[in-house]
Protein backbone atom coordinates (compact mmCIF):
# COMPACT_ATOMS: atom_id res chain seq x y z
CA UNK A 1 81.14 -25.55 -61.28
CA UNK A 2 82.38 -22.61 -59.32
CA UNK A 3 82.27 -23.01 -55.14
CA UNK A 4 82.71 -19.82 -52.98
CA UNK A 5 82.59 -19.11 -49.53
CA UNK A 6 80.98 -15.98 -48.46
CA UNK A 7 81.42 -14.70 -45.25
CA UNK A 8 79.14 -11.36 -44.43
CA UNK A 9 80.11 -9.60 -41.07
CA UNK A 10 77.68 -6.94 -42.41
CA UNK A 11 73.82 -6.20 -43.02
CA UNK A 12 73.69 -6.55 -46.31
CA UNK A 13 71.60 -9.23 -47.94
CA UNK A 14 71.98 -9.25 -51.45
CA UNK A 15 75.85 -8.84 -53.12
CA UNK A 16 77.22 -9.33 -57.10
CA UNK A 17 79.98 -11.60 -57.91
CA UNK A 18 81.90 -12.24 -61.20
CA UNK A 19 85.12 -14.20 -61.58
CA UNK A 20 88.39 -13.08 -62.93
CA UNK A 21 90.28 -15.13 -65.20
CA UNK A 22 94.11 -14.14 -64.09
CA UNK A 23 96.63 -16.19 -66.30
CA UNK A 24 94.77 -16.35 -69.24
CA UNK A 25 96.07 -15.46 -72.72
CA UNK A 26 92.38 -15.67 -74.09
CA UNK A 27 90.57 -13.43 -71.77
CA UNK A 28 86.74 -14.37 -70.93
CA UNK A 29 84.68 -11.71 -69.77
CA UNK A 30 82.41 -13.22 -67.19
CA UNK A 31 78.57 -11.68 -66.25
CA UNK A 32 78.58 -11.31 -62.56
CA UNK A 33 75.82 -12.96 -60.44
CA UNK A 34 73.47 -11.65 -57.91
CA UNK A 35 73.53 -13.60 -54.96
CA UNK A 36 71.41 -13.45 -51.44
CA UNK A 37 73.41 -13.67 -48.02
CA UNK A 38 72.13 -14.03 -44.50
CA UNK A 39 73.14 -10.72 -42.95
CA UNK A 40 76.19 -11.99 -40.38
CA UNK A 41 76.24 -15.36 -41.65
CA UNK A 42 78.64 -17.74 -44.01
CA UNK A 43 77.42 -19.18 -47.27
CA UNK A 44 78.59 -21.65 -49.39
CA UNK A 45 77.85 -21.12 -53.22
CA UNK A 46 78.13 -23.08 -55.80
CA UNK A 47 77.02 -21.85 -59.34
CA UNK A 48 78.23 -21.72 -62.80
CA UNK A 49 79.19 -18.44 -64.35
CA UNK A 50 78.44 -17.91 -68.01
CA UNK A 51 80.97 -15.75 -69.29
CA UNK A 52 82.23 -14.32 -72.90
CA UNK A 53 85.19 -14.89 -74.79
CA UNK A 54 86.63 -12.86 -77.76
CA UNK A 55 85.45 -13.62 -81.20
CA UNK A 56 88.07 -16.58 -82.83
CA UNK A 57 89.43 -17.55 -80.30
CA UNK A 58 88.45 -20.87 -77.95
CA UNK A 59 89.34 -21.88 -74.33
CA UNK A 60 89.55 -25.36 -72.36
CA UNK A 61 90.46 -27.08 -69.17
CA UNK A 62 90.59 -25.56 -65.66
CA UNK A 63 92.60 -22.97 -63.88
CA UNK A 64 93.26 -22.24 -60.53
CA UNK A 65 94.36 -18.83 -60.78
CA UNK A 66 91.32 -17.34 -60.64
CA UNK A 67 89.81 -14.13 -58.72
CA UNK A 68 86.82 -12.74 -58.27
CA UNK A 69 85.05 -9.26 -58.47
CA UNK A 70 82.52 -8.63 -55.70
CA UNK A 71 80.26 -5.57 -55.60
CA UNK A 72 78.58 -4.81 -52.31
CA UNK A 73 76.22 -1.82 -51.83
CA UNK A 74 77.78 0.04 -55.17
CA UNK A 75 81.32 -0.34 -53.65
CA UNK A 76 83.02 -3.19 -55.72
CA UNK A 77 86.54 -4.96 -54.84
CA UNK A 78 88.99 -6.99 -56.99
CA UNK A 79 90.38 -10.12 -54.68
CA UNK A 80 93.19 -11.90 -56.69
């Protein structure tokens, strides 16, 4: 389980998130997430991603170097 604060300053309502996996020696490619936000508003998310990994190899435990992509109106930023 993945938990995010959001914090929009802006108008928009609807944004796409996907996680980055930064130390990893087996990378996982993660599908992003559309997510609604209350336009001026914080937002607490919690959500699994569902991601990909590269065929023979195998990942477990937990991380905390972790980033995450974030795509608002067509404009998307890295945050590591």
């Amino acid at each position: 389980m993945c938990s995010l604060n959001i914090y929009n300053y802006g108008k928009e309502e609807r944004i796409n998130i996907r996680p980055l996996d930064i130390d990893s020696y087996t990378p996982v490619v993660y599908e992003p997430q559309s997510v609604s936000v209350s336009p001026r508003s914080q937002t607490l998310l919690g959500t699994v991603f569902y991601g990909e990994l590269q065929e023979g190899s195998g990942v477990q435990g937990w991380s905390s170097a972790i980033g995450v992509e974030i795509e608002v109106g067509g404009v998307t930023k890295r945050y590591e």
